[in-house]
Protein backbone atom coordinates (compact mmCIF):
# COMPACT_ATOMS: atom_id res chain seq x y z
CA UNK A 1 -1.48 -27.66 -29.35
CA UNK A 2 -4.19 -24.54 -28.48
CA UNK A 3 -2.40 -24.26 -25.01
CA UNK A 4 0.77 -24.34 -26.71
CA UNK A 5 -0.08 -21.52 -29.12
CA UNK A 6 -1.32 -19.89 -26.54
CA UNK A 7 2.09 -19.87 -24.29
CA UNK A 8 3.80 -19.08 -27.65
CA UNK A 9 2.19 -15.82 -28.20
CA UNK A 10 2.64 -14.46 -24.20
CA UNK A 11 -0.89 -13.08 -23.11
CA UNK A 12 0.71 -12.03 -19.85
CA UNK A 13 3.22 -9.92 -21.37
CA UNK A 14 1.19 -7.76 -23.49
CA UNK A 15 0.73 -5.92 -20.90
CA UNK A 16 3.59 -3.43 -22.28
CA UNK A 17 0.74 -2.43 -24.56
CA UNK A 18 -0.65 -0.26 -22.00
CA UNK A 19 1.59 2.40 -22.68
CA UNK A 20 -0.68 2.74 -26.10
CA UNK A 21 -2.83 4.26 -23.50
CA UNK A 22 -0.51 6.89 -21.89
CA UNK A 23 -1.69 9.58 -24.44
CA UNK A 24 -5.47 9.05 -23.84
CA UNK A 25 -4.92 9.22 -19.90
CA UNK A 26 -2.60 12.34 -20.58
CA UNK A 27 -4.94 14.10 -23.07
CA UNK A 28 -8.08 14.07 -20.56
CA UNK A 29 -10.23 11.47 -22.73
CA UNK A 30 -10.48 8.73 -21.22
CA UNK A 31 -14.17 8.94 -20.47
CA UNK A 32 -14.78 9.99 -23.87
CA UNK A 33 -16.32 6.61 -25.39
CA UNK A 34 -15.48 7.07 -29.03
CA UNK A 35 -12.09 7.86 -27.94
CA UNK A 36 -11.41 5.19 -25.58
CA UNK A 37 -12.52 3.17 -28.31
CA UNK A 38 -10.20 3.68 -30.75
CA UNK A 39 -7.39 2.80 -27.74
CA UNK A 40 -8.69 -0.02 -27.09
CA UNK A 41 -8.40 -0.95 -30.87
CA UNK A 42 -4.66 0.29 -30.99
CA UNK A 43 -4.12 -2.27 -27.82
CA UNK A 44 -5.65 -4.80 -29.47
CA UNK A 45 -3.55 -4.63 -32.70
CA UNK A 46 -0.07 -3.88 -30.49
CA UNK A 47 -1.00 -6.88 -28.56
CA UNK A 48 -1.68 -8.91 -31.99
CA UNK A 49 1.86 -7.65 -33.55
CA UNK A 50 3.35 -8.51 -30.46
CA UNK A 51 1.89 -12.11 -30.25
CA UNK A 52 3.04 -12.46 -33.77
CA UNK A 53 6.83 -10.99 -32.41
CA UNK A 54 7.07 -13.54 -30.01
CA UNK A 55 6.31 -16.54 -31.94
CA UNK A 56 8.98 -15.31 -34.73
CA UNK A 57 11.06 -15.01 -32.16
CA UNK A 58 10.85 -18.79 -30.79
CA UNK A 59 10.64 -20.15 -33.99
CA UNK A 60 14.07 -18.40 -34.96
CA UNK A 61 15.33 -19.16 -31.30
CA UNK A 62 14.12 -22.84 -30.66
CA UNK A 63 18.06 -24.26 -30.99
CA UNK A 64 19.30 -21.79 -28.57
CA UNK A 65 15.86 -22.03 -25.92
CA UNK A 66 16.78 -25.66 -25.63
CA UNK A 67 20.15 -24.91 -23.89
CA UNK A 68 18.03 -22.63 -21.25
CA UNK A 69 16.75 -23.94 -18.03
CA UNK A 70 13.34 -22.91 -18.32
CA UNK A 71 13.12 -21.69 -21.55
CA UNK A 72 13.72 -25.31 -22.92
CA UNK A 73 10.23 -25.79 -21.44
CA UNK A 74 8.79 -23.30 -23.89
CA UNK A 75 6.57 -25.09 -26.50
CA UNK A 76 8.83 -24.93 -29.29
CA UNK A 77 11.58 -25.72 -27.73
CA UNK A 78 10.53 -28.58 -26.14
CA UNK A 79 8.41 -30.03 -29.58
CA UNK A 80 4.81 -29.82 -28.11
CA UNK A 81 4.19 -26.85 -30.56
CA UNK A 82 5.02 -27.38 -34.26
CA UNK A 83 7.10 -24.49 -36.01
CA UNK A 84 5.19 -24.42 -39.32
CA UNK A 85 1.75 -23.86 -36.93
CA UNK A 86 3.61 -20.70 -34.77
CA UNK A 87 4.63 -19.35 -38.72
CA UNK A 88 0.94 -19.65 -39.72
CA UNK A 89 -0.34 -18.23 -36.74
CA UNK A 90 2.04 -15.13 -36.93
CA UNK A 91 1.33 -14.45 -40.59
CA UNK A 92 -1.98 -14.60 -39.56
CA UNK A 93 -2.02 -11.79 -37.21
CA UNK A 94 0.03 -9.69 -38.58
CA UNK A 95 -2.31 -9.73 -41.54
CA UNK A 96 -5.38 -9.08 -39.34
CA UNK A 97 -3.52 -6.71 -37.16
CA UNK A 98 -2.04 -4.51 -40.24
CA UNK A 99 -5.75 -4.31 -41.47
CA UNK A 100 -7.28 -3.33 -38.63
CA UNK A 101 -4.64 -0.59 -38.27
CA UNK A 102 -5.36 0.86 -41.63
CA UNK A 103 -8.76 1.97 -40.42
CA UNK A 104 -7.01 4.04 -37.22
CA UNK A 105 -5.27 6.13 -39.92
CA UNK A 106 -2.53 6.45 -41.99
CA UNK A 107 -0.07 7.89 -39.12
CA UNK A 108 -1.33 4.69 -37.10
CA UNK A 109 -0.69 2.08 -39.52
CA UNK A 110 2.64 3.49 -40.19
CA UNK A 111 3.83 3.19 -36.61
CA UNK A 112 2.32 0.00 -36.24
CA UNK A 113 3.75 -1.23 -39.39
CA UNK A 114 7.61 0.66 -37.55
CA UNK A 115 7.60 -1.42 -34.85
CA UNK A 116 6.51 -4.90 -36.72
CA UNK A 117 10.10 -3.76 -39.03
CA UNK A 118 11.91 -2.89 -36.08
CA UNK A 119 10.85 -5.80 -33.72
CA UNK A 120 11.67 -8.22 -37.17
CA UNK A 121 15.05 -6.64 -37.35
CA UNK A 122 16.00 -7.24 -33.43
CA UNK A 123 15.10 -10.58 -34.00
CA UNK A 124 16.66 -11.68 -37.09
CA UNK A 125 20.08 -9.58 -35.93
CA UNK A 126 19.92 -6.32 -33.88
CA UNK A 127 19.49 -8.05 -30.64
CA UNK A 128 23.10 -9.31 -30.75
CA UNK A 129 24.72 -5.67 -30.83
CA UNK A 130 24.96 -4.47 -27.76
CA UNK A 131 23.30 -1.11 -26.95
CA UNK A 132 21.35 -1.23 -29.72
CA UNK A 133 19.19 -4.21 -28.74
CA UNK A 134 18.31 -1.69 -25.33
CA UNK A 135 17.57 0.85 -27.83
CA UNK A 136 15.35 -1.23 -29.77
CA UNK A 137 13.59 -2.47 -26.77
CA UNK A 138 12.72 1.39 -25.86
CA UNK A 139 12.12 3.02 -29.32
CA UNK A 140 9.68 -0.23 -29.64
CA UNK A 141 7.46 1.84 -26.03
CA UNK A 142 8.23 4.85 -28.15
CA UNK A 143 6.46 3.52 -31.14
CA UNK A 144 3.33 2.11 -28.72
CA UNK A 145 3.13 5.96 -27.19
CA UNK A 146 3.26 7.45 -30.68
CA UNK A 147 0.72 4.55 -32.03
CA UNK A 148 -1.99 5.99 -28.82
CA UNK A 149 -1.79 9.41 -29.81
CA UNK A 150 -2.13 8.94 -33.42
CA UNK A 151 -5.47 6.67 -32.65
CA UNK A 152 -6.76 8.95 -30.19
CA UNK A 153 -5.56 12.29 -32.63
CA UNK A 154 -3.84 14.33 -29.99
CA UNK A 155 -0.41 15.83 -30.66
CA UNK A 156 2.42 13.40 -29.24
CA UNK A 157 3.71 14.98 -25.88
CA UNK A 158 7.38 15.61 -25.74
CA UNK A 159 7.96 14.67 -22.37
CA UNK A 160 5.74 11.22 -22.75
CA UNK A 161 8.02 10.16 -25.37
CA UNK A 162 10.82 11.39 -23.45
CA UNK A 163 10.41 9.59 -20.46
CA UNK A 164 8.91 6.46 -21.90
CA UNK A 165 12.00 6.09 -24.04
CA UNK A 166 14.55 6.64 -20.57
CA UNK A 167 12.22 4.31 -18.66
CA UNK A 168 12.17 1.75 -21.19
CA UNK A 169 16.02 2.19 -21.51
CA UNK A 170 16.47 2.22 -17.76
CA UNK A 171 14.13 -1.05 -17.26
CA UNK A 172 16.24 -2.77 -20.23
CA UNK A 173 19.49 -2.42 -19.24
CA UNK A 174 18.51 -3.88 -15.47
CA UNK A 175 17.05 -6.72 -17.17
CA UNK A 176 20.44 -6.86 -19.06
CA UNK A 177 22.70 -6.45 -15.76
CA UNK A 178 20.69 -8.90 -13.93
CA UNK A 179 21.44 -11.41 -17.11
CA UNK A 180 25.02 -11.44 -16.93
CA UNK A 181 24.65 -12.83 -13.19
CA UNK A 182 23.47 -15.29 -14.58
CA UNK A 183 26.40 -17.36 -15.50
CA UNK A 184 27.40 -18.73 -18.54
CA UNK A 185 24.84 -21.07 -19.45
CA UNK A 186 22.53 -17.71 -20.08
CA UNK A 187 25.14 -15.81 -21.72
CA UNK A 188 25.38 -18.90 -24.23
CA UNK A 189 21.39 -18.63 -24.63
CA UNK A 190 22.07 -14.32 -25.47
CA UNK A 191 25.18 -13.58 -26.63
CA UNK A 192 25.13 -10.09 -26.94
CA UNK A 193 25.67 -10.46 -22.97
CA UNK A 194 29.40 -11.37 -23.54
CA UNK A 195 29.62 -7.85 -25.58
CA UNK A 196 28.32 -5.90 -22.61
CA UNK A 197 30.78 -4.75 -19.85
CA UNK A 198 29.14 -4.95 -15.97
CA UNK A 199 30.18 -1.69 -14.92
CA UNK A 200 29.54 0.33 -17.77
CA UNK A 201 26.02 -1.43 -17.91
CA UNK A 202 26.07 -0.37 -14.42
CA UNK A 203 26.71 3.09 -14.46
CA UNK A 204 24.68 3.72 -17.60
CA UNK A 205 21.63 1.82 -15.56
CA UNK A 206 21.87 4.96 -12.65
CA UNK A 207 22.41 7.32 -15.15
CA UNK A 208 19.26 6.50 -16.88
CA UNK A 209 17.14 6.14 -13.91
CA UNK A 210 18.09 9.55 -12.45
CA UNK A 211 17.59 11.04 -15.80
CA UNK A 212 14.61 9.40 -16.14
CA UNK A 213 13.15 11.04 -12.86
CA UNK A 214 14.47 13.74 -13.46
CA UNK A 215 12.48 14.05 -17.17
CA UNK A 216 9.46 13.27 -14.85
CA UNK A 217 9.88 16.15 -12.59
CA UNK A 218 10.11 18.49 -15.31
CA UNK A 219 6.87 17.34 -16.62
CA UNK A 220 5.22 17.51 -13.47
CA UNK A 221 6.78 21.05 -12.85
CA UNK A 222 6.59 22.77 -16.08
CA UNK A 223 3.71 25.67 -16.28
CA UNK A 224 2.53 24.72 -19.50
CA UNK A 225 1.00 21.32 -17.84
CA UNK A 226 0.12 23.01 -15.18
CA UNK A 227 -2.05 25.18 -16.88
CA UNK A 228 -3.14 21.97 -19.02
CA UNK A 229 -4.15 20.32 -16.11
CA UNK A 230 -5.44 23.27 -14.02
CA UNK A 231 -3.43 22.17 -10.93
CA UNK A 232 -0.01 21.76 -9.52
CA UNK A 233 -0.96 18.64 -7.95
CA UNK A 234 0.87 16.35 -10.46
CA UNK A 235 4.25 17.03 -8.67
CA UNK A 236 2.73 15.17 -5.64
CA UNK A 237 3.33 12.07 -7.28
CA UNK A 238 7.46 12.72 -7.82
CA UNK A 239 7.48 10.46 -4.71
CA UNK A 240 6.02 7.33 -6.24
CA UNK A 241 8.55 7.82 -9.22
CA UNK A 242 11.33 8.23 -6.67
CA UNK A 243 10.10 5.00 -5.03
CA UNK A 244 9.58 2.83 -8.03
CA UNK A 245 12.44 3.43 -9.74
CA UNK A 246 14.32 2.62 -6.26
CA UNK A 247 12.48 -1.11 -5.99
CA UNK A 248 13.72 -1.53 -9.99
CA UNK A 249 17.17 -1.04 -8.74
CA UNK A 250 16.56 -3.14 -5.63
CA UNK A 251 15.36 -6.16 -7.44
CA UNK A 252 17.82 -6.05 -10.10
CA UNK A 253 20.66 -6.13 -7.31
CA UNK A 254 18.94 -8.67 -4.72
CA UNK A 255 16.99 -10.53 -6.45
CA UNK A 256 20.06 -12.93 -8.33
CA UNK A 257 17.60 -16.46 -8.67
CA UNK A 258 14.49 -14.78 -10.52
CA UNK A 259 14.73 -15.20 -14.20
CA UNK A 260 14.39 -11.38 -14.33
CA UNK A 261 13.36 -8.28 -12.66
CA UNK A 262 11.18 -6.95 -15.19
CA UNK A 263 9.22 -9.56 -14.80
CA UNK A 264 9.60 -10.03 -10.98
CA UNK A 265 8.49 -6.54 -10.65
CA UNK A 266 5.01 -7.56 -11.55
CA UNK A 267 4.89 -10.12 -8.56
CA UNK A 268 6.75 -7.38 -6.25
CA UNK A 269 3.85 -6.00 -3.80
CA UNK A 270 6.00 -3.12 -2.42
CA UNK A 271 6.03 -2.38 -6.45
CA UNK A 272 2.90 -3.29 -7.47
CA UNK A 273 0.94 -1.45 -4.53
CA UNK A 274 3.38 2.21 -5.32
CA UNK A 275 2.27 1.85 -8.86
CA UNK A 276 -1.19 1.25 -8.29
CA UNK A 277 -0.76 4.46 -5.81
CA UNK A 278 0.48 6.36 -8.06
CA UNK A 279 -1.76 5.20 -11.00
CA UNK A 280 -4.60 6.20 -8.81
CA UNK A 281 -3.21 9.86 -7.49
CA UNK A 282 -2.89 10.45 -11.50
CA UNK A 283 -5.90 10.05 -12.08
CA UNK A 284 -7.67 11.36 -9.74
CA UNK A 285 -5.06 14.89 -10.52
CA UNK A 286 -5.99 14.47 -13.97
CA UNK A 287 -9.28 14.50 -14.08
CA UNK A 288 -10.40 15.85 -10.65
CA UNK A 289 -7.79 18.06 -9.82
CA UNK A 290 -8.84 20.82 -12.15
């Protein structure tokens, strides 16, 4: 039943809770200890709240999981995890997790409290209007980049928010194109895929991807972070963007049997090894450069 718990709450994709470090990298403290430590809390209650997310979810989903090919397997679905244990175990870390953001702040514990609400609301309803589950899914990286700052007490960045909300927007709708390949036995598992139209989910996917590197570019170019930074190095890494965003597209298009490319991105080397790259030339900029 542990193991199934375990599986419930989705350890491997809490990894979106990185981006509650984007400000800390960004702000030139990230070898500051008491700062870094106060991150690490904020990822540590994101990645409670999102546990708790996920097992709401199932429980609310189990009838429809059981009509997916592999999400049948998932332990609710399939009856090796009870629903009144997932319940307990969510109202249990929401609990801890709301307590623990209270001593972060006021502005903390008000965005973590935001995205709890608005990842409640996409499950109980907003995930079945089309659009505005994508939206969800990127004001919910929004709310993880605003929940860094305010635990690390810098001043949110206009162009992190900014381009985490067009990524996040950009990486949603190719999960979303990808799905309605799928045929019909996934648009029965989400139905707000029958409310989408391909093409327009199309063209809105290249729109957001060019805007998105184009946000990035700005940032990179603009003389106010150059002056932050004390370098006009960070434009070197427009490449990497260019090339990532490129393998997102690629993988959404050829990739038709993996269950989706969000997730396939993570076990894409020519993806993994640009963002590494490119997660290493940042820092390195950032906090050599100058």
């Amino acid at each position: 039943m542990l193991k199934g718990l375990l599986q419930t709450l989705r350890p491997h994709q809490w990894v979106k809770n990185l981006f509650v470090l984007a400000p800390l990298v960004f702000a030139k403290e990230l070898f500051v200890v008491a700062v870094a430590g106060r991150a690490a809390a904020a990822v540590g209650i994101f990645c409670m709240l999102a546990g708790a997310v996920y097992a709401i979810n199932d429980v609310l989903d189990v009838d429809k999981d059981r009509l997916h090919p592999r999400k049948r397997e998932r332990p609710l679905a399939s009856g090796r995890l009870p629903a009144r244990v997932a319940s307990a175990a969510a109202v249990g870390l929401i609990a801890a997790s709301l307590v623990g953001a209270a001593f972060l702040g006021v502005a903390f514990a008000a965005t973590a409290s935001a995205y709890l609400l608005l990842n409640l609301a996409y499950s109980l309803r907003l995930k079945e209007v089309a659009f505005i589950d994508v939206a969800c899914i990127a004001i919910g990286f929004v709310l993880r980049v605003l929940g860094g700052s305010f635990a690390v007490r810098v001043e949110p960045s206009i162009y992190l928010v900014a381009c985490t909300f067009l990524l996040a927007i950009f990486l949603a709708l190719g999960k979303r194109r990808h799905e309605m390949g799928q045929g019909e036995r996934q648009s029965q598992q989400r139905i707000v895929l029958d409310k989408y139209d391909a093409r327009t989910v199309q063209v809105a996917l290249y729109i957001t991807g060019a805007a998105t590197f184009a946000t990035y570019c700005l940032y990179t170019l603009d003389p106010h972070t150059r002056v932050f930074f004390g370098t006009s190095h960070l434009s070197l890494t427009i490449p990497f963007t260019a090339l990532g965003i490129g393998r997102f597209l690629f993988l959404v298009a050829r990739r038709p049997v993996a269950e989706s490319p969000t997730e396939e991105m993570l076990r894409d080397v020519p993806f993994m090894a640009n963002l590494a790259v490119w997660g290493a030339a940042i820092l390195v900029i950032v906090y050599l450069g100058g």
